[in-house]
N, C-alpha and C. Protein backbone atom coordinates (compact mmCIF):
# COMPACT_ATOMS: atom_id res chain seq x y z
N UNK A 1 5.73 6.93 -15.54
CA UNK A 1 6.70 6.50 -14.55
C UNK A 1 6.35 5.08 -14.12
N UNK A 2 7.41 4.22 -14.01
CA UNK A 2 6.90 2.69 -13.87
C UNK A 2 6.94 2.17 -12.15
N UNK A 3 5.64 1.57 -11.69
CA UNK A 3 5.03 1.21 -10.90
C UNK A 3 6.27 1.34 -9.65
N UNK A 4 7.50 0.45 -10.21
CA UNK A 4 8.79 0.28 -9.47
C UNK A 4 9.34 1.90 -8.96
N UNK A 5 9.94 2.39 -9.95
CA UNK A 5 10.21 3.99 -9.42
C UNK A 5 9.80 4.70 -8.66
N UNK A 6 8.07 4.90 -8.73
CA UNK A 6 6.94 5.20 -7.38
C UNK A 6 6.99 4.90 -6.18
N UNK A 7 7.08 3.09 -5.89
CA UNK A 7 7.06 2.94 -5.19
C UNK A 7 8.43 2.77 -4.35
N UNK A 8 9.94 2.82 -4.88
CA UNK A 8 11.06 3.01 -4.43
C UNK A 8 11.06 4.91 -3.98
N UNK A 9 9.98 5.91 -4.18
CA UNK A 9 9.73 7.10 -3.71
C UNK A 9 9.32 7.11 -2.42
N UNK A 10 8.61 6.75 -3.07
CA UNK A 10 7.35 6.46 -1.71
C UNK A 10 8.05 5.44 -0.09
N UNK A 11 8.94 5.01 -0.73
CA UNK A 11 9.35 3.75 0.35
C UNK A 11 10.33 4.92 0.98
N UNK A 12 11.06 5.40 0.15
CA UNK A 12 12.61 5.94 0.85
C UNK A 12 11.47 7.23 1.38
N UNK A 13 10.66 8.10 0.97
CA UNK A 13 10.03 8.78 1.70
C UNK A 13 9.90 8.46 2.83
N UNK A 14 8.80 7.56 3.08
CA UNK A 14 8.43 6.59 4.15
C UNK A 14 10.09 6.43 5.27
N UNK A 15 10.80 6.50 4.69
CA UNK A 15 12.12 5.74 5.58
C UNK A 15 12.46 6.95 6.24
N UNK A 16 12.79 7.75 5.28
CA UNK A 16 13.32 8.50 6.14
C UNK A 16 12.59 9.30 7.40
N UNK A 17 11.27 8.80 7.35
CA UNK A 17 10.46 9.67 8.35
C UNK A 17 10.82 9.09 9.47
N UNK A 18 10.29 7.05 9.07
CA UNK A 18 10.57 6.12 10.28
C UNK A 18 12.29 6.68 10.84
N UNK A 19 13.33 6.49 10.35
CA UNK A 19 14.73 6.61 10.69
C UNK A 19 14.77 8.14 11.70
N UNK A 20 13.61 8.70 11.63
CA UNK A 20 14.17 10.14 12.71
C UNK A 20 13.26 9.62 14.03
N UNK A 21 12.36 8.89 13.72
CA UNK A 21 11.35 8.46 14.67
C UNK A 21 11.58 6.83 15.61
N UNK A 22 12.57 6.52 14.66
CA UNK A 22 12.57 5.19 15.82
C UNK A 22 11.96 3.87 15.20
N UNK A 23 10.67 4.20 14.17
CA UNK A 23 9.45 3.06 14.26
C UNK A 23 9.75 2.33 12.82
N UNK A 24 10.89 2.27 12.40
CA UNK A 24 10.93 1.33 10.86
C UNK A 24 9.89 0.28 11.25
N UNK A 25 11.21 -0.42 12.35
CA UNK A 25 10.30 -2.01 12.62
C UNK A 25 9.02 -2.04 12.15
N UNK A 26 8.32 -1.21 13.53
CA UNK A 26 6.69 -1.27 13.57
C UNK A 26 6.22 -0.95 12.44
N UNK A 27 6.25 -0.20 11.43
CA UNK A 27 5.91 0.11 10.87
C UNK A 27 5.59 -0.83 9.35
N UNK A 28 7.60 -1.17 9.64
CA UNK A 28 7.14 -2.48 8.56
C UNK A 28 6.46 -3.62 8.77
N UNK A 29 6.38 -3.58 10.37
CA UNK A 29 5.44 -5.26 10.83
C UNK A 29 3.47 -4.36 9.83
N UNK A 30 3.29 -2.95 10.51
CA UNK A 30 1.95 -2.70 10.19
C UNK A 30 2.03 -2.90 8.73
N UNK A 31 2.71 -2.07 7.75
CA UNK A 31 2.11 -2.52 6.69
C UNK A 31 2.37 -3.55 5.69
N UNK A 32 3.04 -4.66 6.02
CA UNK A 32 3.04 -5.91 5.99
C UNK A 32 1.38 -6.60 6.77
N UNK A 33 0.87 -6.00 7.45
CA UNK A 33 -0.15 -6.88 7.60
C UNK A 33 -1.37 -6.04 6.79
N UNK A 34 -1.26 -4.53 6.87
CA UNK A 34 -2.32 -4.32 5.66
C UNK A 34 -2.14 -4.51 4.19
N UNK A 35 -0.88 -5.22 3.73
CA UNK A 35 -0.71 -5.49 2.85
C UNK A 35 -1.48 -7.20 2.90
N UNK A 36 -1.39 -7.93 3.88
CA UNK A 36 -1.89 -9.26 3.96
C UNK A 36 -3.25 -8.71 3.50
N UNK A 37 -3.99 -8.07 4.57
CA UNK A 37 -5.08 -7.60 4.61
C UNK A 37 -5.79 -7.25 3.10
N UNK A 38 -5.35 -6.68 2.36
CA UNK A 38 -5.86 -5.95 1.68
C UNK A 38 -5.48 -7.49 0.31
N UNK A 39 -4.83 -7.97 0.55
CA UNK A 39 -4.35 -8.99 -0.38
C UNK A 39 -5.39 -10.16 -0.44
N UNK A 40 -5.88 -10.78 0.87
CA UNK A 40 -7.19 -11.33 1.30
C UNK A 40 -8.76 -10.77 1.05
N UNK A 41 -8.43 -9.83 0.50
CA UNK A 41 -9.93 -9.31 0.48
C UNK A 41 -10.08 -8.77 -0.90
N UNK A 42 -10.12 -9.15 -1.84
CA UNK A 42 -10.53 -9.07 -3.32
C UNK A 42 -11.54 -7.85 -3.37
N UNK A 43 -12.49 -7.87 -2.99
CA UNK A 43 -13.51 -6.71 -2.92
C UNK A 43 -12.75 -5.27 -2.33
N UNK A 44 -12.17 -5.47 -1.07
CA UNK A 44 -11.79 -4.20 -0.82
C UNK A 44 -10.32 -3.56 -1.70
N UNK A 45 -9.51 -4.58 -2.63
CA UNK A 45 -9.11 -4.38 -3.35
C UNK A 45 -9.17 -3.64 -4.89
N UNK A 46 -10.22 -3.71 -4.82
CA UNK A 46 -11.04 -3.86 -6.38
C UNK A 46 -11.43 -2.44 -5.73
N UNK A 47 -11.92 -2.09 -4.89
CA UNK A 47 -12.88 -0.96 -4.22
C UNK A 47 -12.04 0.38 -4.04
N UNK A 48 -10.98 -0.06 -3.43
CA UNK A 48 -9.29 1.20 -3.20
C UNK A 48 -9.26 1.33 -5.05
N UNK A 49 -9.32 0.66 -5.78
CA UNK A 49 -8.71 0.64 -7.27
C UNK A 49 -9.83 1.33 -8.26
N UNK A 50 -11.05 1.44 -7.64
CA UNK A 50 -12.29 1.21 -8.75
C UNK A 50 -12.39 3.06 -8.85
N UNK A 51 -11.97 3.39 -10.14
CA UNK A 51 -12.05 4.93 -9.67
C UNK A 51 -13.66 5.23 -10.48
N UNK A 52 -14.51 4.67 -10.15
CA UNK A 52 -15.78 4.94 -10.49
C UNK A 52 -16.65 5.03 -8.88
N UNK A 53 -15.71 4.98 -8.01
CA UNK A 53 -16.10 4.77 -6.53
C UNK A 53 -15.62 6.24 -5.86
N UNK A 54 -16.68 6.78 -5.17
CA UNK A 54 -16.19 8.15 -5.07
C UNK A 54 -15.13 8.46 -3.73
N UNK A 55 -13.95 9.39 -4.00
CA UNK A 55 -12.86 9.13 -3.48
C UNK A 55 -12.97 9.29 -1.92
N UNK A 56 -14.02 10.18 -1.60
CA UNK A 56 -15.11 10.48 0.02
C UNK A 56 -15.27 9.32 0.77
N UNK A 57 -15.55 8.21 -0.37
CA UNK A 57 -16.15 6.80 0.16
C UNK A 57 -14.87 6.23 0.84
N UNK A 58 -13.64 6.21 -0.24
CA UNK A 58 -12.85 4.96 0.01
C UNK A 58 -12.16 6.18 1.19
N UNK A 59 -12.23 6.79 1.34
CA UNK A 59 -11.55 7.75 2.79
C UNK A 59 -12.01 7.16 4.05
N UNK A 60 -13.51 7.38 3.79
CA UNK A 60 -14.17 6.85 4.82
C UNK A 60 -13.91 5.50 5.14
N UNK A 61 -13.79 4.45 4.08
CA UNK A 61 -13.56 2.97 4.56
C UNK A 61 -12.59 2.76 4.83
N UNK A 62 -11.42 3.92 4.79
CA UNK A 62 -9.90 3.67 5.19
C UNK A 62 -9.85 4.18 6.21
N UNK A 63 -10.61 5.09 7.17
CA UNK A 63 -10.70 5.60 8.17
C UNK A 63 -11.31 4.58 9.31
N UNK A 64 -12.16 3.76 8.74
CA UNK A 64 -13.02 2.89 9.45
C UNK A 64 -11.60 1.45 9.74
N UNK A 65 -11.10 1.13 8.69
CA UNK A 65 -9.89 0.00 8.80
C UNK A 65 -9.12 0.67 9.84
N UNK A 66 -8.52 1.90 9.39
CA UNK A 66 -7.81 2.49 10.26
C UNK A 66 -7.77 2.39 11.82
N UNK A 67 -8.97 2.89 11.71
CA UNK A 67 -9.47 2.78 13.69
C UNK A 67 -9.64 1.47 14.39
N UNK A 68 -10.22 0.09 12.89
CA UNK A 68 -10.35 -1.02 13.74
C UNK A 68 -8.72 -1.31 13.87
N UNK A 69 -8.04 -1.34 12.78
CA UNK A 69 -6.41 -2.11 12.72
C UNK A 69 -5.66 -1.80 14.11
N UNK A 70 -5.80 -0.22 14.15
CA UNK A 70 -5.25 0.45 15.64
C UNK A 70 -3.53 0.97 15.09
N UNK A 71 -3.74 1.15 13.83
CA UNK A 71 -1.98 1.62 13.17
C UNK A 71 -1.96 2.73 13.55
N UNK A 72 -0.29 2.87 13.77
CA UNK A 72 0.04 3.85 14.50
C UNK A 72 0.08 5.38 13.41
N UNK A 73 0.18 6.42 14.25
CA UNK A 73 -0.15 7.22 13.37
C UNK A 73 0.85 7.82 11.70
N UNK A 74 2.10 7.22 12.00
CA UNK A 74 2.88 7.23 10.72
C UNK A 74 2.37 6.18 9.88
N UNK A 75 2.16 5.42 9.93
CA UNK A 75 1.42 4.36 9.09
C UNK A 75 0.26 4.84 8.73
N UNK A 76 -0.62 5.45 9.60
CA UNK A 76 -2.11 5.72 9.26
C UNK A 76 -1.78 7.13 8.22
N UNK A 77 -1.09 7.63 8.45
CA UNK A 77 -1.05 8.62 7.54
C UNK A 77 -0.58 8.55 6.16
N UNK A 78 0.85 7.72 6.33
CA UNK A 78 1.04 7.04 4.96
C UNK A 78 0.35 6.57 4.30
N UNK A 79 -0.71 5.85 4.47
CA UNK A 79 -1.81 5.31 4.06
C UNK A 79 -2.73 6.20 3.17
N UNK A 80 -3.40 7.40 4.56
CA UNK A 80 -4.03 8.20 3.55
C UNK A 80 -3.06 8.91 2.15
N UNK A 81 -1.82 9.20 2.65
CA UNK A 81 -0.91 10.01 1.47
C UNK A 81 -1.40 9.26 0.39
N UNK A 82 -1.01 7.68 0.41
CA UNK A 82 -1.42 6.16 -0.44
C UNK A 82 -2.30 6.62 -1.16
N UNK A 83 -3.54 6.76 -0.23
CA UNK A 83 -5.10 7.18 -1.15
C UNK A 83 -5.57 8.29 -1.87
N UNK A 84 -4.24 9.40 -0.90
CA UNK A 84 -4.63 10.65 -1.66
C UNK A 84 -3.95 10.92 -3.33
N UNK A 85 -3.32 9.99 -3.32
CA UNK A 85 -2.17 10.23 -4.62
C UNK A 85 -3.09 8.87 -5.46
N UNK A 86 -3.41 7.92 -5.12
CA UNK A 86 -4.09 7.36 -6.06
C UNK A 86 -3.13 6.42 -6.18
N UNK A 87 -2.54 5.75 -5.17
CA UNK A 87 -1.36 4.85 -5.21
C UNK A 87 -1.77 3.65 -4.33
N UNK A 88 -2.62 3.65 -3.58
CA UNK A 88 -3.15 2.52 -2.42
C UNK A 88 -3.18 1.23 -3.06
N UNK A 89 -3.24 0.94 -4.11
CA UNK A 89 -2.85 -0.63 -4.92
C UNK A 89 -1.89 -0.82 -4.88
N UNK A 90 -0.77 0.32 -4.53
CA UNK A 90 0.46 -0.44 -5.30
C UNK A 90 1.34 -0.32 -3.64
N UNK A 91 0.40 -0.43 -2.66
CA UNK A 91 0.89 -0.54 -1.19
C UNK A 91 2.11 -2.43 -1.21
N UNK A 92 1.88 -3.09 -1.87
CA UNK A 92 2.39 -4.37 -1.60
C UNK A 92 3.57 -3.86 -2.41
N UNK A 93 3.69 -2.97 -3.27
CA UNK A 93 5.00 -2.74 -3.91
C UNK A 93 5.54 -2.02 -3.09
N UNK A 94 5.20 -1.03 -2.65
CA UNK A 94 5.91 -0.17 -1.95
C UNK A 94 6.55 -0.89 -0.83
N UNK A 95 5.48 -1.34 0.09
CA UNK A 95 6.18 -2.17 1.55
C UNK A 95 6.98 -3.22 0.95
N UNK A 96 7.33 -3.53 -0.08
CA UNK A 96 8.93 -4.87 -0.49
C UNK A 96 9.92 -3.53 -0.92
N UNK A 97 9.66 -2.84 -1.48
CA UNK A 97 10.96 -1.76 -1.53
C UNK A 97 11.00 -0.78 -0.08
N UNK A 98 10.27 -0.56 0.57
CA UNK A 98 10.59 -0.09 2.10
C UNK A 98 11.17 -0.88 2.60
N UNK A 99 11.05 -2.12 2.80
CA UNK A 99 11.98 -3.32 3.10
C UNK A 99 13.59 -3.15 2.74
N UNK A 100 13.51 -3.54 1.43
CA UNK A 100 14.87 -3.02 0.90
C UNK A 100 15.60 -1.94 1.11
N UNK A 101 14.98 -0.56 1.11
CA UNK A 101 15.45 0.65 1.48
C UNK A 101 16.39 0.57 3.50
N UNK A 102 14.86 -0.23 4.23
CA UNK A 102 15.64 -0.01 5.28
C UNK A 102 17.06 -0.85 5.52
N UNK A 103 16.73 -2.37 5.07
CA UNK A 103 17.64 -3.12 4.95
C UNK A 103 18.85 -2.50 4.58
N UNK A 104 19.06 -1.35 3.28
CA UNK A 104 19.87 -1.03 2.40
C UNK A 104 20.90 -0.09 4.00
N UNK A 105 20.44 0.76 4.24
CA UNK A 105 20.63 1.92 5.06
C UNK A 105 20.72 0.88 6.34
N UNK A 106 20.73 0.08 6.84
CA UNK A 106 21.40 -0.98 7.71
C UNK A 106 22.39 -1.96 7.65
N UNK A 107 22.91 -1.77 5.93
CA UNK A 107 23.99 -2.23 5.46
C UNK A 107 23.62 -4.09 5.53
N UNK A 108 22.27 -4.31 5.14
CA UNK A 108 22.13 -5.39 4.97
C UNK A 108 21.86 -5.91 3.21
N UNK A 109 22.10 -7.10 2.73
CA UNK A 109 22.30 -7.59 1.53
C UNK A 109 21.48 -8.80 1.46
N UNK A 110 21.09 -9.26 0.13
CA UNK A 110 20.60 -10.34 0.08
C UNK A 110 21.53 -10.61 -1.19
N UNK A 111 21.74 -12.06 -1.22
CA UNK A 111 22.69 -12.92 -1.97
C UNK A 111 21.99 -14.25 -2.26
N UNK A 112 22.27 -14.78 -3.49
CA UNK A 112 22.36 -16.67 -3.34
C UNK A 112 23.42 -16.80 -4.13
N UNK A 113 23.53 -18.22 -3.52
CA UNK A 113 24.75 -19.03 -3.67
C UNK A 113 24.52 -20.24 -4.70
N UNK A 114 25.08 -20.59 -5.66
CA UNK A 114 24.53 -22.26 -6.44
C UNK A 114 25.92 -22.61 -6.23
N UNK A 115 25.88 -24.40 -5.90
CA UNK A 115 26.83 -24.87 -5.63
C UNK A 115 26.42 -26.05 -6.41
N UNK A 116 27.37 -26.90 -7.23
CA UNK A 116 27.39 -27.72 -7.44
C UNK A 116 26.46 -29.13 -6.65
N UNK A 117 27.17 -29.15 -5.32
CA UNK A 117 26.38 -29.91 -4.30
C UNK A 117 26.25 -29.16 -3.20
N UNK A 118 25.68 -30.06 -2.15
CA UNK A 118 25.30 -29.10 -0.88
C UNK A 118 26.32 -28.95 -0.13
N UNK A 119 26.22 -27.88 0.36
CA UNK A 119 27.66 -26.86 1.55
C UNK A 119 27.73 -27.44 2.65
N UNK A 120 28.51 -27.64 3.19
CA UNK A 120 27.86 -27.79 4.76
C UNK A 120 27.84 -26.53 5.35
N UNK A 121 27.63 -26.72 6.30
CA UNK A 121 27.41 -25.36 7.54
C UNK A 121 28.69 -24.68 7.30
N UNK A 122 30.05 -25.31 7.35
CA UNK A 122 31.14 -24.53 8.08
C UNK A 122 31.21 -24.20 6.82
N UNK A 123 31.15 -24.48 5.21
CA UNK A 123 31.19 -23.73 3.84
C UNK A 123 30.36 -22.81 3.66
N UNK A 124 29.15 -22.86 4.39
CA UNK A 124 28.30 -21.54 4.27
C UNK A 124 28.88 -20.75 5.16
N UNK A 125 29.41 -21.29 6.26
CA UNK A 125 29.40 -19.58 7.24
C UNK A 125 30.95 -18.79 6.80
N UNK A 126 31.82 -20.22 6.03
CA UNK A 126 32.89 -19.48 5.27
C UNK A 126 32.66 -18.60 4.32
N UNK A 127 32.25 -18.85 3.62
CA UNK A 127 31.67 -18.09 2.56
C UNK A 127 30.84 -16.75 2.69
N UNK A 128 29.85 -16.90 3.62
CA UNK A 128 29.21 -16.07 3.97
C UNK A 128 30.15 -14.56 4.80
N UNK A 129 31.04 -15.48 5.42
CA UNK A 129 32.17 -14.10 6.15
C UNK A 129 33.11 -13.67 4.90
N UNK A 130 33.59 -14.45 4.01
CA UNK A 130 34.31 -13.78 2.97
C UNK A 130 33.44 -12.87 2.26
N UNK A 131 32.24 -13.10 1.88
CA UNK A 131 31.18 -12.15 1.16
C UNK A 131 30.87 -11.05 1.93
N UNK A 132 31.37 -10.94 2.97
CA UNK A 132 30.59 -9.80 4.08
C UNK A 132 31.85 -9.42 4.11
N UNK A 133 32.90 -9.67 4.21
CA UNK A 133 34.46 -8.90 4.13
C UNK A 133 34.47 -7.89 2.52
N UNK A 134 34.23 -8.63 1.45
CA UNK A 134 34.60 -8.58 -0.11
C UNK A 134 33.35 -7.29 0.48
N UNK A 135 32.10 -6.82 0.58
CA UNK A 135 31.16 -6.00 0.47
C UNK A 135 31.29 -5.46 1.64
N UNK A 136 31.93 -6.00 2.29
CA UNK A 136 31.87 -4.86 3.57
C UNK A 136 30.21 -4.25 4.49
N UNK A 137 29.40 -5.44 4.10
CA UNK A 137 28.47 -5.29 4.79
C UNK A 137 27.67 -6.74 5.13
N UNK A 138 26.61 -6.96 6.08
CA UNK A 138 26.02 -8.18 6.21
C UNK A 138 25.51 -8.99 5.26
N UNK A 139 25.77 -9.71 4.76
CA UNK A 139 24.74 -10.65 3.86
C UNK A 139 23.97 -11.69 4.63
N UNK A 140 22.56 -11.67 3.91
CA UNK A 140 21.88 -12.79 3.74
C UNK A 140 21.75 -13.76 2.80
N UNK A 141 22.00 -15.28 2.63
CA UNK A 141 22.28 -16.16 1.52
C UNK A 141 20.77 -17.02 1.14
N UNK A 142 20.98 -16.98 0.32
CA UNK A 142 20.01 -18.36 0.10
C UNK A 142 20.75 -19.08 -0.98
N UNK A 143 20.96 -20.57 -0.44
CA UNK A 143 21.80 -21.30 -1.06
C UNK A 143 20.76 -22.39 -2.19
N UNK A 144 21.33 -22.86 -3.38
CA UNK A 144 20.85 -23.40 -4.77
C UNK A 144 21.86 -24.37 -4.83
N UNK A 145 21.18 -25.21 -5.46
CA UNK A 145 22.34 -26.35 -6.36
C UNK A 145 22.19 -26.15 -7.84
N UNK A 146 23.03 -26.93 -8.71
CA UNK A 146 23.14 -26.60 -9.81
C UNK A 146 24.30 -27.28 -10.37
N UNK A 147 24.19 -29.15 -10.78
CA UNK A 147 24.38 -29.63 -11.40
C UNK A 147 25.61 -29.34 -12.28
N UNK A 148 24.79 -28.45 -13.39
CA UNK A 148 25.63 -28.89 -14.23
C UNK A 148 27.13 -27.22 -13.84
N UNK A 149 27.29 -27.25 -12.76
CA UNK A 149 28.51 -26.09 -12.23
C UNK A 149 29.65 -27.19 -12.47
N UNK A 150 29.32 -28.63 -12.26
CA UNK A 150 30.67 -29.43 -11.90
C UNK A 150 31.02 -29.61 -10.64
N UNK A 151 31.37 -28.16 -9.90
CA UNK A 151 31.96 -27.95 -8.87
C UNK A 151 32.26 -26.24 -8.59
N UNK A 152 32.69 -25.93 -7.39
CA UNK A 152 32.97 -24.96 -7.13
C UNK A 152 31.74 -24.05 -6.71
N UNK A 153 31.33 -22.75 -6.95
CA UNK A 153 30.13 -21.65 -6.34
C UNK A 153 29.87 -20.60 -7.36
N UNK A 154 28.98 -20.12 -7.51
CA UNK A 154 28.76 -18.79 -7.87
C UNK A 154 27.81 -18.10 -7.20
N UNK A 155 28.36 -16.61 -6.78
CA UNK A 155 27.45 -16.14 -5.64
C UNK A 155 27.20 -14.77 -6.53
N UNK A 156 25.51 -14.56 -6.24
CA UNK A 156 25.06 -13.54 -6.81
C UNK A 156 24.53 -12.33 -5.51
N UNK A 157 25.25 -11.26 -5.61
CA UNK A 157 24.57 -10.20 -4.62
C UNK A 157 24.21 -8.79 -5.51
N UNK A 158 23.14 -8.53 -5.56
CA UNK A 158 22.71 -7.27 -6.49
C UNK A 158 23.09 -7.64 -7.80
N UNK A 159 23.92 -6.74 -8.44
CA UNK A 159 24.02 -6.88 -9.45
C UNK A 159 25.37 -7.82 -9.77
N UNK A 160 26.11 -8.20 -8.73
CA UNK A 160 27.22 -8.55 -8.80
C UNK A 160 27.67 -9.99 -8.55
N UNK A 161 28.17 -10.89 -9.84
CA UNK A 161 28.39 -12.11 -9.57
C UNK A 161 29.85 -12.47 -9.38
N UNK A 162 29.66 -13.21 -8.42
CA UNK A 162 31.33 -13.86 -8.43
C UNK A 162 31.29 -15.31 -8.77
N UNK A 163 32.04 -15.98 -9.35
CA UNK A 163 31.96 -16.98 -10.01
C UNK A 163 33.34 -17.75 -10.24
N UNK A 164 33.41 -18.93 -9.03
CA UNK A 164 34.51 -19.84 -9.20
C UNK A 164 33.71 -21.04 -9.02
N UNK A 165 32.90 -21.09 -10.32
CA UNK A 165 32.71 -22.54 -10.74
C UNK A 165 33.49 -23.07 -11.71
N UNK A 166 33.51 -24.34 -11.52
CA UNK A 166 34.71 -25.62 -12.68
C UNK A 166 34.17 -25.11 -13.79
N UNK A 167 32.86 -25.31 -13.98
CA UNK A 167 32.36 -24.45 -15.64
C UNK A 167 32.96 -23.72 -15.88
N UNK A 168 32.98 -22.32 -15.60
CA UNK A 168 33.32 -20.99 -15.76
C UNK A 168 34.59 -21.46 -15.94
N UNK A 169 35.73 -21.96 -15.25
CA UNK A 169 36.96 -21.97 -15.17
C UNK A 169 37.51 -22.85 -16.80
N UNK A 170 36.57 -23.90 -16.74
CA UNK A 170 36.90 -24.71 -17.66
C UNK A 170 36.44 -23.59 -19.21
N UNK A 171 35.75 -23.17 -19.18
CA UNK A 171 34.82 -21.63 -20.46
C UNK A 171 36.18 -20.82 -20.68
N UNK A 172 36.81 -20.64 -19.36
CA UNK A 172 37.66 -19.40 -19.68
C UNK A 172 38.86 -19.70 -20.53
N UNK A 173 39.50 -21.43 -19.69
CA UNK A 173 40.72 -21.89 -20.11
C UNK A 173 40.28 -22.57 -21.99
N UNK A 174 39.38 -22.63 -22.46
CA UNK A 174 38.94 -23.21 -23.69
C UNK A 174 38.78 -22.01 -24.40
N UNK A 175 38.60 -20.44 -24.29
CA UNK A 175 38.88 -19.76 -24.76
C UNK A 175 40.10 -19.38 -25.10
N UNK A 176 40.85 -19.18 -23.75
CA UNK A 176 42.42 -19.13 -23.84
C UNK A 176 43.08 -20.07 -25.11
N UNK A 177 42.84 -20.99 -24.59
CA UNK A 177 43.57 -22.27 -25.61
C UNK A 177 42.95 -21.74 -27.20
N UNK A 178 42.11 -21.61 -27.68
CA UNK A 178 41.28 -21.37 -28.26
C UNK A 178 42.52 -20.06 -29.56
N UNK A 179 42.25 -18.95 -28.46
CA UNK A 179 43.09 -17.72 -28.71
C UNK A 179 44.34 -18.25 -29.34
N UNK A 180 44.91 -18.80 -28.91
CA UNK A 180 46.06 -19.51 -29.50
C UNK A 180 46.47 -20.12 -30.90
């Protein structure tokens, strides 16, 4: 099963516990920082991973983080689940798809935009309300340039591109003609 699948388990697990309890937020602020944490420290990385290290030990040193960090007890437990399954490395995967999951189930989106040249404000927040009408939920943009478009946008959200760039337009009508 690939690293991704696990940890999109593990995340929506995780969610749905936070979503009856109130604590997404907190939860994603905590393990976002034991993900810093554990990302900064090479040794204790290597140590959660090293299965020549007996599994008693790394309990104990997760019990000891535990108590100094002060995480609350859905986090602290997720954690051990983490260690008990033999998954505690792949905590930085999991907390970017818990992210996504909650985002998802809050009807939030991430998108970018390439534009030929730069938007101004009132073209981004146009755009940005037509994309949130067309999906029917919030987007977030991150806007790109991209030369050789000519002109016009192409906006990518998930899997889905929309595309009224001069390129594209000019590709389609040279086929057409083409057909002929």
């Amino acid at each position: 099963m690939s690293v991704e699948t696990v940890a999109r388990r593990y995340a929506t697990a995780l969610a749905d516990v936070v979503e009856k309890t109130g604590e997404a937020d907190s939860v994603r602020t905590e393990l976002k920082t034991w993900e810093a944490m554990i990302a900064s420290n090479a040794d204790l990385a290597n140590a959660f991973g090293n299965p020549a290290i007996a599994h008693l030990k790394k309990e104990a040193v997760l019990e000891k983080l535990i108590e100094k960090a002060g995480s609350s007890r859905t986090t602290s437990n997720f954690l051990r689940v983490l260690l008990k399954n033999g998954r505690f490395n792949e905590l930085g995967e999991v907390g970017t798809k818990f992210d996504s999951v909650i985002e998802e189930r809050r009807g939030i989106v991430h998108g970018t935009v390439t534009s030929a040249h730069d938007l101004s404000e009132a073209e981004k927040t146009e755009l940005k309300a037509a994309l949130e009408k067309v999906t029917g939920k919030t987007v977030n943009l991150t806007f790109g340039l991209d030369k050789d478009l000519i002109g016009g946008v192409v906006a990518r959200i998930g899997s889905t591109v929309y595309d009224s760039s001069v390129k594209t337009q000019l590709e389609t009508l040279k086929d057409r003609l083409l057909e002929k």
